[in-house]
N, C-alpha and C. Protein backbone atom coordinates (compact mmCIF):
# COMPACT_ATOMS: atom_id res chain seq x y z
N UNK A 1 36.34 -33.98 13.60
CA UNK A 1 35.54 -34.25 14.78
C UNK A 1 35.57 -33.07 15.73
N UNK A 2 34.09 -32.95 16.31
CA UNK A 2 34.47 -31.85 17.25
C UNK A 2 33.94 -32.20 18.65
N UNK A 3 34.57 -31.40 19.47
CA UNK A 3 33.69 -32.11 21.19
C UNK A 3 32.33 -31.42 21.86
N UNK A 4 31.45 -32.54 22.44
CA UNK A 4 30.45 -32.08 23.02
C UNK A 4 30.15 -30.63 23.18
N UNK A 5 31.51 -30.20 23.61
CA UNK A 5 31.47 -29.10 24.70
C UNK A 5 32.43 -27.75 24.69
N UNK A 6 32.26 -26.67 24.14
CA UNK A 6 33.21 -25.99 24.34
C UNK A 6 33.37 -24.53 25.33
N UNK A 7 34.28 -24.01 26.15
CA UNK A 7 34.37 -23.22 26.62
C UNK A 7 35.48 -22.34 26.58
N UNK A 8 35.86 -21.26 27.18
CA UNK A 8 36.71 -20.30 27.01
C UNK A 8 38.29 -20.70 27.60
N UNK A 9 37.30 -20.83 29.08
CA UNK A 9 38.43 -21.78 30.08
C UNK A 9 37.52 -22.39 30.72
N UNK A 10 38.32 -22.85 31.52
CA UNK A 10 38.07 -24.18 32.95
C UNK A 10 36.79 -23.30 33.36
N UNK A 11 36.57 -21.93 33.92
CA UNK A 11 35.33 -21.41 34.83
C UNK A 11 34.27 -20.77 33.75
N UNK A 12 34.80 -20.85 32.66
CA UNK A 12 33.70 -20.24 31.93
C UNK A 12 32.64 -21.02 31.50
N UNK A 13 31.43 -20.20 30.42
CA UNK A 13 30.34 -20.77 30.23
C UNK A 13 30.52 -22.07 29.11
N UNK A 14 29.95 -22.72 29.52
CA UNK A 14 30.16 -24.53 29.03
C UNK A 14 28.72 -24.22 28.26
N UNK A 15 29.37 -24.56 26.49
CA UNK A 15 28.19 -24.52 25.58
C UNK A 15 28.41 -25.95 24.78
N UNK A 16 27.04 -26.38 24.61
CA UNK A 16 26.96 -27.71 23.30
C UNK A 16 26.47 -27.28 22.24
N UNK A 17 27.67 -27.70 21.90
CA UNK A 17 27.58 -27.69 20.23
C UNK A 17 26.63 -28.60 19.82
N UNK A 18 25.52 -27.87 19.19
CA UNK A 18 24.23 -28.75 18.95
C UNK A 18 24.62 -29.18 17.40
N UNK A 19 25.73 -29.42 17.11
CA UNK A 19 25.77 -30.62 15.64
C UNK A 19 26.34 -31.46 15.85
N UNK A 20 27.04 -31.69 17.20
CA UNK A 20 27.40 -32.97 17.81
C UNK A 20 26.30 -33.71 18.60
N UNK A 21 25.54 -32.62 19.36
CA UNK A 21 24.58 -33.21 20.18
C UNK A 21 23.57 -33.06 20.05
N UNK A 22 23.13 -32.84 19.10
CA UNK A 22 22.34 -33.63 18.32
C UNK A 22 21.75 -35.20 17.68
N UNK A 23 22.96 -35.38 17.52
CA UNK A 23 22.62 -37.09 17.80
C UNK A 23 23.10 -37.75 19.02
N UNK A 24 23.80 -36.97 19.77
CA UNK A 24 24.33 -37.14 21.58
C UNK A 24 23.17 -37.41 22.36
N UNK A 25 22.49 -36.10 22.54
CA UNK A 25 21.78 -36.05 23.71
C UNK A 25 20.22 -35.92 23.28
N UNK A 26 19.87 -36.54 24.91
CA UNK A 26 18.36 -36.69 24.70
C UNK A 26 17.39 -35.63 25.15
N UNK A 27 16.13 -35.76 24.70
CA UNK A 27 15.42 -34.56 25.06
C UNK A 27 14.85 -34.13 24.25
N UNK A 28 15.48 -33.84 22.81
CA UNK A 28 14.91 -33.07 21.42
C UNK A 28 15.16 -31.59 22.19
N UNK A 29 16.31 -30.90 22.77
CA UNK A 29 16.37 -29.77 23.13
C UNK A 29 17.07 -29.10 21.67
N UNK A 30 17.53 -29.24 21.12
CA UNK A 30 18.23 -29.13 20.01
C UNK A 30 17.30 -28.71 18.19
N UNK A 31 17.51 -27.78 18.38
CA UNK A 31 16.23 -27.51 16.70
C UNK A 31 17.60 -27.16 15.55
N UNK A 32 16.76 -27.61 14.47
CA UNK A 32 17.44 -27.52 13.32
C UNK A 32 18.20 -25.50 13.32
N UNK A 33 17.40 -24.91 13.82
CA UNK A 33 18.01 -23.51 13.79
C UNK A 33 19.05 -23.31 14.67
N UNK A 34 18.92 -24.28 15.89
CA UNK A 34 19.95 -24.05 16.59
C UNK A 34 21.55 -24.33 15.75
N UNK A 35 21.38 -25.51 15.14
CA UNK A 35 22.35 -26.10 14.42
C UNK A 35 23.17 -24.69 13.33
N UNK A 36 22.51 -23.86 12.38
CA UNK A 36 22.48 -23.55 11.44
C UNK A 36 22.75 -22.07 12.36
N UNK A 37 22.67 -21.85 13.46
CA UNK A 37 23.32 -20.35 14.20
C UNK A 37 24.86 -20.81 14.52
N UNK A 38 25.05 -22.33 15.01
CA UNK A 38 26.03 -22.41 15.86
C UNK A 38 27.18 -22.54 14.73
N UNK A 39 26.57 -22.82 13.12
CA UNK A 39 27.58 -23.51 11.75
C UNK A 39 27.84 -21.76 11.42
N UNK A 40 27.11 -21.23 11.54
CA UNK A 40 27.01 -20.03 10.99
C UNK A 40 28.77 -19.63 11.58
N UNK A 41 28.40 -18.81 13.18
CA UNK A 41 29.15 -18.36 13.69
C UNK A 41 30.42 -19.20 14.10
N UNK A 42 30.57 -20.77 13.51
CA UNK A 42 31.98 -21.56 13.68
C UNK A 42 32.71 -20.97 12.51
N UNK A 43 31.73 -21.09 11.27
CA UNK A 43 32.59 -20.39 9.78
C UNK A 43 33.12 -19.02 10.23
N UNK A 44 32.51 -18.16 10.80
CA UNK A 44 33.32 -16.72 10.71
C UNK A 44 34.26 -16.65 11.68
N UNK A 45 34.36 -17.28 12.91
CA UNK A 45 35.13 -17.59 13.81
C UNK A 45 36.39 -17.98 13.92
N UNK A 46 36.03 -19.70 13.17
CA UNK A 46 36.84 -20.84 12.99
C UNK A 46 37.06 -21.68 14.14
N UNK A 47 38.10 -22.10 14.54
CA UNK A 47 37.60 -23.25 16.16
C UNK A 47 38.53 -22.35 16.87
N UNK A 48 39.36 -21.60 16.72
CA UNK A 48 40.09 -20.84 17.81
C UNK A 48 39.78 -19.39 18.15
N UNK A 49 38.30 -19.17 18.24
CA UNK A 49 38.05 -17.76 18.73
C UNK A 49 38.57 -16.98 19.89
N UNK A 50 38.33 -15.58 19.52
CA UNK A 50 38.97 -14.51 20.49
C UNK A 50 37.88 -14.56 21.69
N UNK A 51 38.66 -14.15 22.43
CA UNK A 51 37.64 -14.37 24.48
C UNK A 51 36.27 -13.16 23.65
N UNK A 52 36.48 -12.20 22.92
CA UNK A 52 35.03 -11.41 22.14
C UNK A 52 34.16 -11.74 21.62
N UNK A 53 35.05 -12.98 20.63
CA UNK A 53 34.14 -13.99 19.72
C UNK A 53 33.69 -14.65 20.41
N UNK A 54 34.00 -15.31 21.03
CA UNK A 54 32.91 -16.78 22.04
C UNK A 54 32.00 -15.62 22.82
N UNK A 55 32.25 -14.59 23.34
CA UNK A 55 31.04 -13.91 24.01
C UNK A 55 30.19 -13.48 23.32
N UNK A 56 30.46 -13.29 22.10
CA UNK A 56 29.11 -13.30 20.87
C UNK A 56 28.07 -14.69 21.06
N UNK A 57 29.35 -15.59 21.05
CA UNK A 57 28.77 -16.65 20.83
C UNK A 57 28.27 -16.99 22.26
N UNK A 58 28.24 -17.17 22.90
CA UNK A 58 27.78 -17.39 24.34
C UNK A 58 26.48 -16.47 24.43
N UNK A 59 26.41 -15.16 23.82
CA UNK A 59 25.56 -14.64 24.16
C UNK A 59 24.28 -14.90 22.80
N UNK A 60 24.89 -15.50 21.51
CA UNK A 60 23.79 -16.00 21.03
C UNK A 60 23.24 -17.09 20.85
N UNK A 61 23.58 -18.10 21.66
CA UNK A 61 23.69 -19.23 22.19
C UNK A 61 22.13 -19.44 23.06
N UNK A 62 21.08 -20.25 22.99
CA UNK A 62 20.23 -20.37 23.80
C UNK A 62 20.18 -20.66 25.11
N UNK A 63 19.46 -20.22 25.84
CA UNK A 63 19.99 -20.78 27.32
C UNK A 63 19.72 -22.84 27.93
N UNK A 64 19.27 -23.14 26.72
CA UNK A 64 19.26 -24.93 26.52
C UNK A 64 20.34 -25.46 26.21
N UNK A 65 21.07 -24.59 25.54
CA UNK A 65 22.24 -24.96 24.83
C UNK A 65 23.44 -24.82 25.90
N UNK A 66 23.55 -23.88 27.15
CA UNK A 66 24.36 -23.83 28.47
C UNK A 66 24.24 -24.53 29.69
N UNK A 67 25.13 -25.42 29.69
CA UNK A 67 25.47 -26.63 30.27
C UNK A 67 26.04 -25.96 31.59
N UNK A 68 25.65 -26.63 32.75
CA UNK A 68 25.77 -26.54 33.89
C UNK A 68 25.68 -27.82 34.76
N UNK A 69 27.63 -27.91 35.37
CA UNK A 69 27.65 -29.33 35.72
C UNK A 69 26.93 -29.63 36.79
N UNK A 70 26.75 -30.75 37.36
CA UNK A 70 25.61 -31.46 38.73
C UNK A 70 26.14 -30.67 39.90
N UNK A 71 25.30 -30.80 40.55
CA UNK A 71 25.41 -29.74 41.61
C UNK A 71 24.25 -30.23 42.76
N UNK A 72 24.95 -29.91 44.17
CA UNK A 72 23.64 -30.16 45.01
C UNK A 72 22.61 -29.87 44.81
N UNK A 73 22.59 -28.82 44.69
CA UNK A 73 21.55 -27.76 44.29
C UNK A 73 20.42 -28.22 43.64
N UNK A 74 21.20 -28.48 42.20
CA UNK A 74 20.49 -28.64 40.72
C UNK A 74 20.00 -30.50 40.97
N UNK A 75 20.32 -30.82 41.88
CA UNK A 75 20.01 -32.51 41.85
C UNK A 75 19.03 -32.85 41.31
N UNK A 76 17.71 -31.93 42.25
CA UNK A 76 16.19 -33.03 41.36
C UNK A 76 16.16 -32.72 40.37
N UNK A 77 17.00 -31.99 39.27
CA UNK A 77 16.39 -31.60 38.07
C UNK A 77 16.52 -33.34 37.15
N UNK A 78 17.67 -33.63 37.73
CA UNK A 78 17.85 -35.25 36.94
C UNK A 78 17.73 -36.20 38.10
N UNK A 79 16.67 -36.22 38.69
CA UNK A 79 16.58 -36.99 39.71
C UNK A 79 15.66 -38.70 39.19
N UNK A 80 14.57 -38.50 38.17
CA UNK A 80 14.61 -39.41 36.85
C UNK A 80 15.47 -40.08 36.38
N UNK A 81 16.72 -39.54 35.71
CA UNK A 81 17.02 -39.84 35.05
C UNK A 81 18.43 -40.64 35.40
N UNK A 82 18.70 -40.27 37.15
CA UNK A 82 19.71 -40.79 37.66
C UNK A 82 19.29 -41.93 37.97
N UNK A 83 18.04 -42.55 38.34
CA UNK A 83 17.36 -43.60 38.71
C UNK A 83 17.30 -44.84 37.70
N UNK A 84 17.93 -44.29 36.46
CA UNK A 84 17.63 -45.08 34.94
C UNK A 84 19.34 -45.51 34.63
N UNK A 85 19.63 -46.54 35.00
CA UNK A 85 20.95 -46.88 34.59
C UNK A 85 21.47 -46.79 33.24
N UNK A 86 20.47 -47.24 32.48
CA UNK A 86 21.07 -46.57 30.92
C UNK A 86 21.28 -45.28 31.02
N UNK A 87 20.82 -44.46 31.67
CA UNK A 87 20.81 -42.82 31.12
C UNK A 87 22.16 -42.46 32.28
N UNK A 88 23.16 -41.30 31.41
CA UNK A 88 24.32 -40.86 31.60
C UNK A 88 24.60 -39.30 31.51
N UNK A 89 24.09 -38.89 32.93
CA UNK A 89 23.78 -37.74 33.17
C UNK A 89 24.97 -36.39 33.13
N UNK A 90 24.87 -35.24 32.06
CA UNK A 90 26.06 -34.14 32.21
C UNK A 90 25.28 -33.55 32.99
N UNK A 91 24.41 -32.84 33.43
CA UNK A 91 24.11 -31.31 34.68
C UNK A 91 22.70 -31.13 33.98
N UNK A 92 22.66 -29.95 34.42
CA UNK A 92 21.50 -29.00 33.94
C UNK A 92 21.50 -27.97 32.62
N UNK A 93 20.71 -27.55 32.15
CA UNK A 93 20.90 -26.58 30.97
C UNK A 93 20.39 -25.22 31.92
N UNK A 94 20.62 -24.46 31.12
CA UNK A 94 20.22 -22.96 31.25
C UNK A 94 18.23 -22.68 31.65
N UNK A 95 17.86 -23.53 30.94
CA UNK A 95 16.42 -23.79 31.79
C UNK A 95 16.12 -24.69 32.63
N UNK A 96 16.93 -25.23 33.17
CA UNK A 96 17.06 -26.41 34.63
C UNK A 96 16.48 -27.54 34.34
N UNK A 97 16.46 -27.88 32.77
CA UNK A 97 16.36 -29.33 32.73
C UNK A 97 17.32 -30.01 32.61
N UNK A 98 17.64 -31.28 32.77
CA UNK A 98 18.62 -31.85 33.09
C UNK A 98 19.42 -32.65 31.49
N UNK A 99 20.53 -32.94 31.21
CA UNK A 99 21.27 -32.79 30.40
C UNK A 99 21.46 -34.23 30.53
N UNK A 100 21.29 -35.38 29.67
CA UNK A 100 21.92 -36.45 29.35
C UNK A 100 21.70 -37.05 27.79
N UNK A 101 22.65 -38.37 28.41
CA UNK A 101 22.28 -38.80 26.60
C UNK A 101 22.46 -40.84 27.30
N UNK A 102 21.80 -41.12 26.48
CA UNK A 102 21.25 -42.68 27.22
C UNK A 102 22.79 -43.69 26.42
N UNK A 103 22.76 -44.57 26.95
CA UNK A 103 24.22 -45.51 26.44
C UNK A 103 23.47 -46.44 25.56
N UNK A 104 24.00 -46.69 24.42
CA UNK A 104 24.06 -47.64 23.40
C UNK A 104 23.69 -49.02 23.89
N UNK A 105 22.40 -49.60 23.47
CA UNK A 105 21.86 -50.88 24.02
C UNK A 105 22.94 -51.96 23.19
N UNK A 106 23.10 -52.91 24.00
CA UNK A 106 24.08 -53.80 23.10
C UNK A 106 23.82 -54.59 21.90
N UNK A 107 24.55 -54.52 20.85
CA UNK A 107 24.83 -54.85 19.75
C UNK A 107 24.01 -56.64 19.34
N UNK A 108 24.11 -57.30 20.45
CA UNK A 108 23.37 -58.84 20.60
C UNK A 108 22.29 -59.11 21.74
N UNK A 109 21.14 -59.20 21.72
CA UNK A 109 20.56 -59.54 22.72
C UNK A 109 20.92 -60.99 23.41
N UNK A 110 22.06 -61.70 22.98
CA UNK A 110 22.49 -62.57 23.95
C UNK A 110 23.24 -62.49 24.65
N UNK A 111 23.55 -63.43 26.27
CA UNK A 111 24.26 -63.03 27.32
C UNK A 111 25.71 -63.94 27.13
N UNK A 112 27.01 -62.94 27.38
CA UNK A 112 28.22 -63.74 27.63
C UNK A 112 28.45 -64.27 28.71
N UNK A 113 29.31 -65.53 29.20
CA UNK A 113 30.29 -65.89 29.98
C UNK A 113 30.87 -65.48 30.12
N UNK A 114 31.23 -64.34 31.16
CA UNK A 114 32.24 -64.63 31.57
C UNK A 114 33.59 -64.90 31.93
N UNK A 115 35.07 -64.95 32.40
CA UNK A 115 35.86 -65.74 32.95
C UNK A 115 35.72 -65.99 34.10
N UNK A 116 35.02 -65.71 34.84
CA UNK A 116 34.83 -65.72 36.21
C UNK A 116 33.70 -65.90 37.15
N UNK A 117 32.95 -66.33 35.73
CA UNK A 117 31.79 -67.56 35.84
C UNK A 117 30.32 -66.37 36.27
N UNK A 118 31.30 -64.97 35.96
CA UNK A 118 29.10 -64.58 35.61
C UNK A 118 28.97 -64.09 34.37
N UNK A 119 27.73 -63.62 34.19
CA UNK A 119 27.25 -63.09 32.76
C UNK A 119 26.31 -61.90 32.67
N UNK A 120 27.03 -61.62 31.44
CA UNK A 120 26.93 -59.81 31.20
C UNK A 120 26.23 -59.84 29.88
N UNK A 121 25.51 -58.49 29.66
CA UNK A 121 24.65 -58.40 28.06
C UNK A 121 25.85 -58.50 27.17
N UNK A 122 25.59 -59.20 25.88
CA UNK A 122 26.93 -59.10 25.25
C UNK A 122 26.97 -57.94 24.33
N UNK A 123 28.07 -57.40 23.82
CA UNK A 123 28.44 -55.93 23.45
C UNK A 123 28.93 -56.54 21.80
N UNK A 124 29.33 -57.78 21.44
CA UNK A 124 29.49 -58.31 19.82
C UNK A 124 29.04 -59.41 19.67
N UNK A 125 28.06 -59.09 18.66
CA UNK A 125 27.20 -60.72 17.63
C UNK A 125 28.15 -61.74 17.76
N UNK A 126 30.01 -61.57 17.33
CA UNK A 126 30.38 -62.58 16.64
C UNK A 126 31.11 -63.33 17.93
N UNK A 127 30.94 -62.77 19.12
CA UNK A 127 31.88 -63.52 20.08
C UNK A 127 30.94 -65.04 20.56
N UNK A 128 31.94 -65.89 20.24
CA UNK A 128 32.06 -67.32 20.44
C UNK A 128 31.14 -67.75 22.24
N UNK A 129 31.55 -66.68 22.90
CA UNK A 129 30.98 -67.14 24.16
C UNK A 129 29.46 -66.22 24.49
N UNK A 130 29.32 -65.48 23.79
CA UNK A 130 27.62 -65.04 23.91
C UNK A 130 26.91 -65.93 22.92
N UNK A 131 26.27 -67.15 23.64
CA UNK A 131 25.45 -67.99 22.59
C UNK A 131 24.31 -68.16 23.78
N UNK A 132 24.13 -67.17 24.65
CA UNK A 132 22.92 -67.68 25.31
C UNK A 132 21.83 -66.76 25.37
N UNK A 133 20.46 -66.83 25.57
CA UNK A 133 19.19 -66.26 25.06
C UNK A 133 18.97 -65.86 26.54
N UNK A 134 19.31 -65.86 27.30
CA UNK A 134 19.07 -65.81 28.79
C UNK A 134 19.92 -65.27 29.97
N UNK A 135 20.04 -64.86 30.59
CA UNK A 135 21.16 -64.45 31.85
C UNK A 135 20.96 -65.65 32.72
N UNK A 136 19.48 -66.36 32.75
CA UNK A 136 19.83 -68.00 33.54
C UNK A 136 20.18 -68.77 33.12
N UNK A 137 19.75 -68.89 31.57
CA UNK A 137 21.05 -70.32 30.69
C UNK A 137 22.35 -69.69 30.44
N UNK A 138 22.94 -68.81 30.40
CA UNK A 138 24.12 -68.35 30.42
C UNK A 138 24.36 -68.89 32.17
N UNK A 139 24.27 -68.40 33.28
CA UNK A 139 24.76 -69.07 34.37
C UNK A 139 24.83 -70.34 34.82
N UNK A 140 23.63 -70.83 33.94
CA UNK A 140 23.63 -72.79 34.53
C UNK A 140 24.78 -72.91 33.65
N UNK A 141 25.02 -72.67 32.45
CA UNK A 141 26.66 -73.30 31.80
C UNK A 141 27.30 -72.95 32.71
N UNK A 142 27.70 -71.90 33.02
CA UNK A 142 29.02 -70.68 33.78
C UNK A 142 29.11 -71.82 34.79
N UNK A 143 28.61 -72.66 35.45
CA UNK A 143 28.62 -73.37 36.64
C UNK A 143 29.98 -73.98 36.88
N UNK A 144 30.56 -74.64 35.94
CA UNK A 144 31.94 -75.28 35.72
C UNK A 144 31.50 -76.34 34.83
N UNK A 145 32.28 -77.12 34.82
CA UNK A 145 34.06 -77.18 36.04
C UNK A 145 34.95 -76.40 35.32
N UNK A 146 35.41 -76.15 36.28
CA UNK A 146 36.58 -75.63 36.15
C UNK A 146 37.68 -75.77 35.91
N UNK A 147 39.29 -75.29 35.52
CA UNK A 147 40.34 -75.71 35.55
C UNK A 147 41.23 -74.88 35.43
N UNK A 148 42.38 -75.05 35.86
CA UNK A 148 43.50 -74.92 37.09
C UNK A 148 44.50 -74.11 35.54
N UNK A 149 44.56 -72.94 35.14
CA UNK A 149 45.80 -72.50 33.79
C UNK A 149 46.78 -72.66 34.27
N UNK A 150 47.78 -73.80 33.96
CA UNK A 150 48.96 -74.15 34.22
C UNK A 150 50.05 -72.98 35.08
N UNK A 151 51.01 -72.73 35.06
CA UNK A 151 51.89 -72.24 36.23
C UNK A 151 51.21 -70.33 36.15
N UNK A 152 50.49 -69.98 35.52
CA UNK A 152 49.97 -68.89 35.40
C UNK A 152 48.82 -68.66 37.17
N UNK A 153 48.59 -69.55 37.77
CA UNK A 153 47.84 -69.02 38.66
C UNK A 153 46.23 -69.12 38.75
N UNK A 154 45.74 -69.40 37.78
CA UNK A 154 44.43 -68.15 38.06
C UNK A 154 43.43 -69.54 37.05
N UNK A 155 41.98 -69.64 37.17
CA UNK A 155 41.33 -70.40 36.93
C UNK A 155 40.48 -69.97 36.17
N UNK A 156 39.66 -70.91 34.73
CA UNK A 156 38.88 -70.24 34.16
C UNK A 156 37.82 -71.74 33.80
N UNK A 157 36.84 -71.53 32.93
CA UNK A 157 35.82 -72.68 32.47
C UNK A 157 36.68 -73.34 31.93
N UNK A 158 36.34 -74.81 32.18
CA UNK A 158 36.78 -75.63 31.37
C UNK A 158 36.84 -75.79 29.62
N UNK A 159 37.86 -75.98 28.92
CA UNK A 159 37.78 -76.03 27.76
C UNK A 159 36.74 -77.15 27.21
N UNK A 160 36.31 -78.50 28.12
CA UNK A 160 35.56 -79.11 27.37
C UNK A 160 34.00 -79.13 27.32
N UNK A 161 33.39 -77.43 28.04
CA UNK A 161 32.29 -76.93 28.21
C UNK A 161 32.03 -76.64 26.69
N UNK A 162 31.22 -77.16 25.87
CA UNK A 162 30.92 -76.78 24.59
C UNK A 162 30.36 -75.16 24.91
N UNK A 163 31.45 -74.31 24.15
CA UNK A 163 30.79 -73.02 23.69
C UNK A 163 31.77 -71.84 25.10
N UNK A 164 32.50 -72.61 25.44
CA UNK A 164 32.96 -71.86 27.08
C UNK A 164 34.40 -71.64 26.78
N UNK A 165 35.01 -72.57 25.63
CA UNK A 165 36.43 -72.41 25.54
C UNK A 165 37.19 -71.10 25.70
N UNK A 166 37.96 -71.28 27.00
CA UNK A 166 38.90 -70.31 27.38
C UNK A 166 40.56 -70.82 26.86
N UNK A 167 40.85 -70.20 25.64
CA UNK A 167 42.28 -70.18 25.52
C UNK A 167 43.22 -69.96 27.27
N UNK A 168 44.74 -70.56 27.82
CA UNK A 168 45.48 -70.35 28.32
C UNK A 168 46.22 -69.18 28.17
N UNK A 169 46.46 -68.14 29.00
CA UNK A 169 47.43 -66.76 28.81
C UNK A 169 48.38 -67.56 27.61
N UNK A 170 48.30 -66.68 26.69
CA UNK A 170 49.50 -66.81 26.29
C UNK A 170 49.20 -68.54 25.20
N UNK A 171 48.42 -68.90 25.06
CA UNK A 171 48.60 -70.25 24.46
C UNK A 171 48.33 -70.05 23.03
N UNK A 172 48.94 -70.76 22.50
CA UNK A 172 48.97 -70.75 20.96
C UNK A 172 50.10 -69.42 20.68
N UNK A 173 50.60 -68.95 21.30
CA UNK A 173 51.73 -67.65 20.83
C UNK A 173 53.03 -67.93 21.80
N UNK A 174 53.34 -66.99 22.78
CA UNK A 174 54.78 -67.27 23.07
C UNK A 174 54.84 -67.54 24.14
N UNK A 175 53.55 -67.68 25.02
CA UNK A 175 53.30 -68.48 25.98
C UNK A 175 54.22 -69.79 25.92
N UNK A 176 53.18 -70.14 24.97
CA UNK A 176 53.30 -71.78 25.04
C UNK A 176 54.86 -72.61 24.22
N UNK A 177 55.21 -71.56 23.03
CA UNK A 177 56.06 -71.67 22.59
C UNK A 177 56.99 -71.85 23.52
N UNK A 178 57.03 -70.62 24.34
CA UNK A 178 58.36 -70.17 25.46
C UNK A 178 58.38 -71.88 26.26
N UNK A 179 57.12 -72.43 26.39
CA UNK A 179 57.46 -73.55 27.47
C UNK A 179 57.81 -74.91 26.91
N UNK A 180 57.47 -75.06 25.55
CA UNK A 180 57.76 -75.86 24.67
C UNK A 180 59.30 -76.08 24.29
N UNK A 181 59.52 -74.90 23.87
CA UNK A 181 61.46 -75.08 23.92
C UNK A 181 62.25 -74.60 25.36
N UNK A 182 61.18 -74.83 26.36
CA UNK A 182 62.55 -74.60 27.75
C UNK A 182 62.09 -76.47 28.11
N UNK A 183 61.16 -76.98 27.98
CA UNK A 183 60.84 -78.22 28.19
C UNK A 183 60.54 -78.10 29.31
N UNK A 184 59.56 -77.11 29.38
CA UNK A 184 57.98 -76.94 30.42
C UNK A 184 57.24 -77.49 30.32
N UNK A 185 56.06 -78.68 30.59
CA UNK A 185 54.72 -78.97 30.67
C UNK A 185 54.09 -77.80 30.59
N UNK A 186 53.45 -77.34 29.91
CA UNK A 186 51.68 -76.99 29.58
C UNK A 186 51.11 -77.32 30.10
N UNK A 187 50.46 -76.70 31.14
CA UNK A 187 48.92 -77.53 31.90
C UNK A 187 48.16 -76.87 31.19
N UNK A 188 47.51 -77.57 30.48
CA UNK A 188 46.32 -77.11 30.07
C UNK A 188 44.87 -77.13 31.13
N UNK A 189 43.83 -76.73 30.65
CA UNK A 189 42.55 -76.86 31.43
C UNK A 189 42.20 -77.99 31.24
N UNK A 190 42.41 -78.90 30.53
CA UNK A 190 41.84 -79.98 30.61
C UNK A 190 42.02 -81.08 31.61
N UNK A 191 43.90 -81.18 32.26
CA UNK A 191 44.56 -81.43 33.67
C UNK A 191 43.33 -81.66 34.43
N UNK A 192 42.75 -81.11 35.67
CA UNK A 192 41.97 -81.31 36.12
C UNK A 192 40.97 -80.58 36.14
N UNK A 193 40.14 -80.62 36.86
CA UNK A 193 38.23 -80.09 36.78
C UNK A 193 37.67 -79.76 38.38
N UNK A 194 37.16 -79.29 38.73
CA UNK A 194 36.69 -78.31 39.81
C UNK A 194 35.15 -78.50 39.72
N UNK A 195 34.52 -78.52 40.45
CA UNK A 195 32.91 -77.93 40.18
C UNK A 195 32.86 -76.69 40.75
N UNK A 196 33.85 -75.65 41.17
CA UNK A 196 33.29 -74.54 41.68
C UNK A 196 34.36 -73.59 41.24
N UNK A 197 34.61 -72.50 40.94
CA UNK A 197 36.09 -71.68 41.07
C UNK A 197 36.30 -71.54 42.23
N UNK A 198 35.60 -71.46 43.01
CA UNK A 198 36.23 -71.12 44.79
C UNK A 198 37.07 -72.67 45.14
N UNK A 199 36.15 -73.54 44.71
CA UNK A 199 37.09 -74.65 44.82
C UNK A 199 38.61 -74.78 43.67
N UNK A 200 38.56 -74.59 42.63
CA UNK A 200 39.51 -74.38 41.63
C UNK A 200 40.92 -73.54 42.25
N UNK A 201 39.86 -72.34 42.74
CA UNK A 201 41.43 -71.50 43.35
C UNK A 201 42.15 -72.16 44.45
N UNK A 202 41.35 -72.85 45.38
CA UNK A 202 41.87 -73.66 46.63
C UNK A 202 42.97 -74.55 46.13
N UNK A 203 42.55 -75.20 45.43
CA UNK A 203 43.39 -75.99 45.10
C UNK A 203 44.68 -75.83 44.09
N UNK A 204 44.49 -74.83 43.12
CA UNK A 204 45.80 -74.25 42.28
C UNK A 204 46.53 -73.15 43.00
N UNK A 205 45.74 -73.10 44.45
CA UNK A 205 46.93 -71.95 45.02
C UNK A 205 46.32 -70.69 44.27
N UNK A 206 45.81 -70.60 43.64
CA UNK A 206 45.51 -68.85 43.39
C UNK A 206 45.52 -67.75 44.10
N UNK A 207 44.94 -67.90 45.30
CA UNK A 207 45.27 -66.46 46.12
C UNK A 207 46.01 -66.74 46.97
């Protein structure tokens, strides 16, 4: 594996390696020749070049390919693209267009629960609590009730919300074990029910 980005030191010229970023970054700044100069001169090099060698390389390096971090200055060049929450802006290049690469849309177009009763795009198919088609049917479930995780503090959905089940810290492992042979009660979530977490915490003492 190699990184985005390499330079001499900390103040020197910041170059992308266009066979990483290539499938990194956006733009199509990147041509197949660029690739096939930068493989060229890594083989005769190797990855630990002399401060001579990288100035070869720096100097045959395109000026698209020289990365230049954000800067007052350079602002409107990604002034687009800062406005676009998917997109994840490095600086400017050597011709003052602006340098990013967009974040990975999530893996499920359905929305999770939650512990804390909102909902987010979900990031895995197989998780048990992204079963909703919506960010508003995901919140009408999220609603409650709620319940009180035994001497742990802190409140989550009720376990008997079909599709919401929140395991207890620690339950089913040494949590629960640990309270089982000191001859602790387990509160489970099922104990009592809340219609609100603000109400849930009031009442279990949480904060």
């Amino acid at each position: 594996r190699r990184p985005l980005f390499w330079a001499e030191d900390e103040f020197g010229v910041l170059l992308i390696d266009p066979w990483v970023g290539n499938a990194s970054l956006e733009g199509g700044r990147i041509t197949a020749a660029d690739v096939r100069l930068f493989e060229r001169l890594w083989l005769k090099y190797g990855p630990t070049p002399t401060a001579d060698q990288f100035a070869e390389l720096v100097a045959a390096t395109p000026a698209r390919l020289k990365l230049t971090l954000p800067s007052w200055q350079t602002r409107q060049a990604c002034a687009a693209e800062e406005a676009d929450e998917a997109s994840m802006v490095l600086g400017t290049d050597g011709e003052g267009s602006c340098v990013y690469w967009r974040e990975i849309a999530p893996a499920s177009p359905n929305w999770e629960a939650m512990n804390d009763g909102t909902c987010e795009p979900a990031t895995e198919t197989t998780s048990a609590r992204a079963t909703f088609a919506s960010r508003t049917s995901c919140l009408a479930a999220s609603a409650g009730p709620w319940g009180c995780v035994g001497d742990h503090k802190y409140c989550a959905l009720n376990t008997t919300v079909a599709g919401l089940a929140v395991e207890p810290m620690g339950a089913l492992d040494s949590g629960e074990a640990s309270a089982q042979r000191s001859g602790v009660k387990w509160t489970g979530l099922r104990d009592s029910t809340f219609d609100s977490l603000q109400m849930c915490e009031q009442a279990c003492n949480c904060r």
